[in-house]
Protein backbone atom coordinates (compact mmCIF):
# COMPACT_ATOMS: atom_id res chain seq x y z
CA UNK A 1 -3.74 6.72 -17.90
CA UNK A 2 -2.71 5.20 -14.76
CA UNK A 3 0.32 2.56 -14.72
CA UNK A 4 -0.31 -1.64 -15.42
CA UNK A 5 -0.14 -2.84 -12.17
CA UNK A 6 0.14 -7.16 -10.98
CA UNK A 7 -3.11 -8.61 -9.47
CA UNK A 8 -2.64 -8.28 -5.84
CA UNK A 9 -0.87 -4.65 -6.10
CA UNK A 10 -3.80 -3.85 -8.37
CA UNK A 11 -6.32 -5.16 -5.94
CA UNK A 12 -4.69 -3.53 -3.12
CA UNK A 13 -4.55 0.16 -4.90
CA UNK A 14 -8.51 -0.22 -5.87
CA UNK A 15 -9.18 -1.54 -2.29
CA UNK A 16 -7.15 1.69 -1.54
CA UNK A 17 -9.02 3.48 -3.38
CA UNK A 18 -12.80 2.56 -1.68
CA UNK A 19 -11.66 2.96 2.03
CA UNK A 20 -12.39 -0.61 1.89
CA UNK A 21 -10.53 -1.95 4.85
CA UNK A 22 -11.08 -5.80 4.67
CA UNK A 23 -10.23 -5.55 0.73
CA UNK A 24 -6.69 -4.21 1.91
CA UNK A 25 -5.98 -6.70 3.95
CA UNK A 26 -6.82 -9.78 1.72
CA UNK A 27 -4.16 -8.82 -0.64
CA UNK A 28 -1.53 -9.28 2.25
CA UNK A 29 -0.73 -12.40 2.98
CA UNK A 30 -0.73 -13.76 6.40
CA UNK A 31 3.24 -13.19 7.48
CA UNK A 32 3.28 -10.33 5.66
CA UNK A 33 5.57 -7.25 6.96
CA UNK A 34 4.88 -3.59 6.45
CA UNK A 35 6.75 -1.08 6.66
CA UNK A 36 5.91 2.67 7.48
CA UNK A 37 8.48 5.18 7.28
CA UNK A 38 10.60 2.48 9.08
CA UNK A 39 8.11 1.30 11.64
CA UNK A 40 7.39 -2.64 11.29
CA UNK A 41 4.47 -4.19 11.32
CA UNK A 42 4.16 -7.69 10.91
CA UNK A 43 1.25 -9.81 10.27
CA UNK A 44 -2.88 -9.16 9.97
CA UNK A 45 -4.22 -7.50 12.96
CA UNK A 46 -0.79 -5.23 12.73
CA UNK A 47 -1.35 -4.53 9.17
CA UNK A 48 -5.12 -3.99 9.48
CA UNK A 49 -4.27 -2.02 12.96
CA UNK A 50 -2.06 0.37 10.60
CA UNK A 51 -4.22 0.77 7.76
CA UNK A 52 -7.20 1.37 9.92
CA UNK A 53 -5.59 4.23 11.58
CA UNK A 54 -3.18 5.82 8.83
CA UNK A 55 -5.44 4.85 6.04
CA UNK A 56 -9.34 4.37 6.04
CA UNK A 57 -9.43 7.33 9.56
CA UNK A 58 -7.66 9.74 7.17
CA UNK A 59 -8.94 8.92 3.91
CA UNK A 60 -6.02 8.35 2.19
CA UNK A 61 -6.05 7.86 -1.20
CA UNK A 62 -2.66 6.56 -3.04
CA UNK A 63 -2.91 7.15 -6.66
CA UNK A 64 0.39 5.27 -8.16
CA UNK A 65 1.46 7.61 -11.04
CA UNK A 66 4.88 5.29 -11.96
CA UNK A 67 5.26 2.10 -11.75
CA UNK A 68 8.82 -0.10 -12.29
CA UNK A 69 10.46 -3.24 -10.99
CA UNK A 70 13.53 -3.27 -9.34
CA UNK A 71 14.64 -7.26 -9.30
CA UNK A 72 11.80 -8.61 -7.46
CA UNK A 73 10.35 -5.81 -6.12
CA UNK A 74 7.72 -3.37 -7.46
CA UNK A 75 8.43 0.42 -7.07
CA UNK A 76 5.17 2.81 -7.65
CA UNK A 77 5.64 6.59 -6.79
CA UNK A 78 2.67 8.88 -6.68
CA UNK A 79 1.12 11.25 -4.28
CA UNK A 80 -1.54 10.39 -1.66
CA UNK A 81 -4.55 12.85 -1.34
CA UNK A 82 -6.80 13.05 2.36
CA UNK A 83 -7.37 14.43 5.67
CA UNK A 84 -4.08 15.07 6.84
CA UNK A 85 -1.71 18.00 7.27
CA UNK A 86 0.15 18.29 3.42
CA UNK A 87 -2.31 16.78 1.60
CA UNK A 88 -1.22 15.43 -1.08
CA UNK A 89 1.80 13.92 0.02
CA UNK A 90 4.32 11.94 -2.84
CA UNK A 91 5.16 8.28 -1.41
CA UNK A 92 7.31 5.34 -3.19
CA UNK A 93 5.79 2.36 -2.01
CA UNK A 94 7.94 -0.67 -2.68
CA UNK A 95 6.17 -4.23 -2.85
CA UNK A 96 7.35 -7.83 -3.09
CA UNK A 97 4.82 -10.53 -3.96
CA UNK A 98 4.83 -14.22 -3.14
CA UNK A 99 2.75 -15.50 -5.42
CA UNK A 100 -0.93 -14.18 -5.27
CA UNK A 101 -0.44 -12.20 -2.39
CA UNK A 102 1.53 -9.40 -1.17
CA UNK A 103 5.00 -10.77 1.70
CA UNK A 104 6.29 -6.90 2.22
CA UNK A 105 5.16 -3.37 1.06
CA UNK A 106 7.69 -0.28 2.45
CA UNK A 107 6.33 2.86 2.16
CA UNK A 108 7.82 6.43 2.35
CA UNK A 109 7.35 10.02 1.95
C-alpha cells in the first residue's frame, strides 16, 4: 500500500513514475529550486535540464515507501530502481509546497 501523498507530490511521483518529462515539470512551479545531493538548480529549464538527464536518460523510478511532515515540509524515503550503477538506490526527498505547486524538493542518497 503505498503512502497518501498531497496533489502536486502525488502528481509528481506518478509523472515519475511514466518517464513523463513535461508531467514533472508542471508540478514545479516556476521559481522553484532543486536540490541534488547539494547541487542547485533553480527554475524550469534547470529543473527540466536535471530531470532529463538524472531522471527520464536513466529510468529512474522513485517509489516513496514513507511518507511524514516535518513543519512545512514533506519527507518521503524510498528506494529508486533504473539504469544506473546500485540500482536501487534509498533517497529522502524533502518537498515544500506553495500552494498547488511544488517551491523546493532536496533530494539525497
Amino acid at each position: 500500500m503505498s503512502p497518501k501523498l498531497l496533489s502536486p507530490i502525488a502528481d509528481y511521483v506518478a509523472a515519475n513514475a511514466r518517464l513523463d518529462l513535461d508531467g514533472m515539470i508542471e508540478t514545479f512551479a516556476a521559481d522553484a529550486v532543486f536540490l541534488d545531493n547539494g547541487k542547485r538548480f533553480e527554475g524550469h529549464a534547470e529543473i527540466r535540464a536535471l530531470l532529463k538527464e538524472m531522471v527520464v536518460e536513466l529510468k529512474a523510478i522513485f517509489t516513496p515507501e514513507t511518507v511524514r511532515h516535518d513543519g512545512h515540509v514533506v519527507v518521503m524515503e524510498g528506494p529508486a530502481h533504473g539504469d544506473f550503477p546500485g540500482s536501487p538506490i534509498r533517497f529522502t526527498y524533502r518537498v515544500g509546497l506553495d500552494g498547488d505547486a511544488i517551491k523546493t524538493m532536496d533530494v539525497s542518497a
